[in-house]
Protein backbone atom coordinates (compact mmCIF):
# COMPACT_ATOMS: atom_id res chain seq x y z
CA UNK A 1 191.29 224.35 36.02
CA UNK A 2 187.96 223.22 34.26
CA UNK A 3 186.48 219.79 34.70
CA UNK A 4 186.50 218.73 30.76
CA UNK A 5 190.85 219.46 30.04
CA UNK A 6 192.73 217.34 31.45
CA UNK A 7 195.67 219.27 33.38
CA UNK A 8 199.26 220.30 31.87
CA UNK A 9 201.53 217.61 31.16
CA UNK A 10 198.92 215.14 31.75
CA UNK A 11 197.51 212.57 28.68
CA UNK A 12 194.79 213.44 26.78
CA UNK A 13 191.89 211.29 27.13
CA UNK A 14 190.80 211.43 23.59
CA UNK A 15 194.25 210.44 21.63
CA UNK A 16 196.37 209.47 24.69
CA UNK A 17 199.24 212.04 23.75
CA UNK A 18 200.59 214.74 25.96
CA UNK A 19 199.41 218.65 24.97
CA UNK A 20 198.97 221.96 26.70
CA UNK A 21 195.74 222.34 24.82
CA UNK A 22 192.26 220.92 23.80
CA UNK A 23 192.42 222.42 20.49
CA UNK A 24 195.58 220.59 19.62
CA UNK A 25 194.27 217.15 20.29
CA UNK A 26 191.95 217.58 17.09
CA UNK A 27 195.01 218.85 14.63
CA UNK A 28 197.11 215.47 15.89
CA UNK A 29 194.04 213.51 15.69
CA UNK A 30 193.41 215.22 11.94
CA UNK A 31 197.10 215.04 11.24
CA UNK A 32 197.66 211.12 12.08
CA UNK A 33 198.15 208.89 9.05
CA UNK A 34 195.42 206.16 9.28
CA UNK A 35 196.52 202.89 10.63
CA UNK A 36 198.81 200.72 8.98
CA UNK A 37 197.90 197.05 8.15
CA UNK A 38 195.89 194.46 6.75
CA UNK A 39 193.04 194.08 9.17
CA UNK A 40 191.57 198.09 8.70
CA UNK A 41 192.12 197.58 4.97
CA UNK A 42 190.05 194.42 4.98
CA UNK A 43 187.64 196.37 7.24
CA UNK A 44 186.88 199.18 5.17
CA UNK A 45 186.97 197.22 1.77
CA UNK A 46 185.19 194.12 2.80
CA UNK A 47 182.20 194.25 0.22
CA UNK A 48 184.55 194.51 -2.42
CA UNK A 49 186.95 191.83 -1.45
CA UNK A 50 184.35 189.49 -1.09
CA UNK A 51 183.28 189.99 -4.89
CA UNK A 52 186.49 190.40 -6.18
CA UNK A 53 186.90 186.40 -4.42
CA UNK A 54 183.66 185.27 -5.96
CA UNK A 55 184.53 186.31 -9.16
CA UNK A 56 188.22 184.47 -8.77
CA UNK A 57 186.03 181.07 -7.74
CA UNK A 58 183.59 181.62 -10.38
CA UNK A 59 186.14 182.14 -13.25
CA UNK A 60 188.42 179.19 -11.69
CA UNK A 61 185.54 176.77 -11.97
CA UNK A 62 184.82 177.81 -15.55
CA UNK A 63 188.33 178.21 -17.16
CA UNK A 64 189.85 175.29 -14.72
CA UNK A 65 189.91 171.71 -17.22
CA UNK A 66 187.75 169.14 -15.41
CA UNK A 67 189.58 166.07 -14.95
CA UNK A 68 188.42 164.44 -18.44
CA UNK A 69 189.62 161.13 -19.37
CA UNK A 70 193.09 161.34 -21.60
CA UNK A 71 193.25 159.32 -24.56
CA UNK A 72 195.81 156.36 -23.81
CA UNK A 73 198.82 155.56 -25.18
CA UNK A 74 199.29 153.87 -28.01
CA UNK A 75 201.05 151.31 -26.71
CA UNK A 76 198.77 148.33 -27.37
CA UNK A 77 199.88 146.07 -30.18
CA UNK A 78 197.50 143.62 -32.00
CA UNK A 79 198.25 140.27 -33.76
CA UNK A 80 196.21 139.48 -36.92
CA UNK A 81 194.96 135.67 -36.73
CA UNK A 82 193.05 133.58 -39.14
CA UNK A 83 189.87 132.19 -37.70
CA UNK A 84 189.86 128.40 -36.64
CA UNK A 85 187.12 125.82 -36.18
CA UNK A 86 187.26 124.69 -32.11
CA UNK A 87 185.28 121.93 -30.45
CA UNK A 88 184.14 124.26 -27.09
CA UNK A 89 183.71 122.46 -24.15
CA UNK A 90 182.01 123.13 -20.84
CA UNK A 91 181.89 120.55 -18.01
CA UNK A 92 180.41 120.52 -14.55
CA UNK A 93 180.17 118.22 -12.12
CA UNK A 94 178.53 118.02 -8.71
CA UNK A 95 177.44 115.17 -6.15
CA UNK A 96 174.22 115.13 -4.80
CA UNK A 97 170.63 113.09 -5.03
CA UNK A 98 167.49 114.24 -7.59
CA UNK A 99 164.32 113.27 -6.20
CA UNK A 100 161.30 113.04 -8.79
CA UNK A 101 158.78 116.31 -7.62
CA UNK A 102 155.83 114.32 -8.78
CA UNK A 103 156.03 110.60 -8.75
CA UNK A 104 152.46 107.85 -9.04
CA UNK A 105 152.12 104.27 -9.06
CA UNK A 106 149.82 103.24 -11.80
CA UNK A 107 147.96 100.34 -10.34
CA UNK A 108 145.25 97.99 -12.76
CA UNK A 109 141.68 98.08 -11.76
CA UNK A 110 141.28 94.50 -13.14
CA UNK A 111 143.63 91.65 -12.76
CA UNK A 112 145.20 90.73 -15.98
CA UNK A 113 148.95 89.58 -17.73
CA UNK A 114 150.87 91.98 -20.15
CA UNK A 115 151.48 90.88 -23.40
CA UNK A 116 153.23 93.83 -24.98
CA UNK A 117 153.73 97.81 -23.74
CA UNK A 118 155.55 100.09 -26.22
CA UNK A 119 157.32 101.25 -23.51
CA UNK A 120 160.16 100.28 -20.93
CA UNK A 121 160.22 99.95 -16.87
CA UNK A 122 162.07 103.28 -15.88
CA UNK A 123 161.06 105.70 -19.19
CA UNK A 124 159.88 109.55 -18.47
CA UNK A 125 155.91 109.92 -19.16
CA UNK A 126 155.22 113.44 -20.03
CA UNK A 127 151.67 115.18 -20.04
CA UNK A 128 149.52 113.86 -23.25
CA UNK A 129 152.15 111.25 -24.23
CA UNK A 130 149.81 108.24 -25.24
CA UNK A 131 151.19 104.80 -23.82
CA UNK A 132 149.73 101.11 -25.46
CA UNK A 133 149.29 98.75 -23.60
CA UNK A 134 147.92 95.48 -24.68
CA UNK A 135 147.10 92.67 -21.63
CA UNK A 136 145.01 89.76 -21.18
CA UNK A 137 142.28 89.44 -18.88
CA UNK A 138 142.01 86.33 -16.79
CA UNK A 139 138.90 83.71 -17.56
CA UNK A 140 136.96 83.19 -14.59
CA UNK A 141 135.34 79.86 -13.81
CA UNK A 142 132.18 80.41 -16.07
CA UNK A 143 134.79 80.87 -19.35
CA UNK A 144 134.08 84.34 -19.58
CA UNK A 145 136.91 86.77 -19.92
């Protein structure tokens, strides 16, 4: 027997099946349906496949409605009112102390008595307001004032 066919009887090393002859492992091998199934389809065809699922995610996006607001129901019901004239009244109340940010003592730089002010002890001064004040200024002992 030669080295390179296997003996009689004995499996083929090509295609596994039993045959007298070299020559007759080709016709099976030629003769064979190709294999049944999903996973040599998907090998062959992949390129294809792979477009043909683009496409389907492409045109899904495109043709699929985005979820876009719906106009409501009409269920809401309105009531016609004549306009009315209303006092509106806000209130707040809180407890707490308000300090003055700027406060000054006004002080005389001569000794005198007040006779009239046309203002009161306790009344807000603001910026430029001009305050009369008319006084008297003590004698001293030589009569003068």
């Amino acid at each position: 027997m030669k080295a390179d066919r296997p003996a009689k009887g004995a499996p083929h090393p090509g295609c596994g099946s039993q045959h007298p002859q070299r020559f007759a492992c080709v016709l099976l091998a030629a003769a064979q349906p190709a294999p049944a199934g999903v996973k040599p389809f998907i090998k062959k065809h992949w390129k294809p496949i792979t477009a043909a699922i683009c496409a389907a995610a492409v045109a899904a996006a495109v043709l699929v409605p985005k979820n876009s607001a719906k106009p409501a129901a009409a269920s809401a019901q309105y009531v016609e009112t004549r306009p009315e004239k209303r006092n509106i009244v806000n209130s707040y109340s809180a407890d707490g102390t308000i300090t003055a940010a700027d406060t000054y003592t006004v002080k005389p730089m001569v000794k005198g008595t007040v006779l009239t002010a046309d203002f009161e002890v306790g009344d807000t001064v603001n910026k430029g307001d001009v305050r009369h004040l008319r006084f008297e200024l003590p004698r001293d002992d030589a009569g003068r004032r």
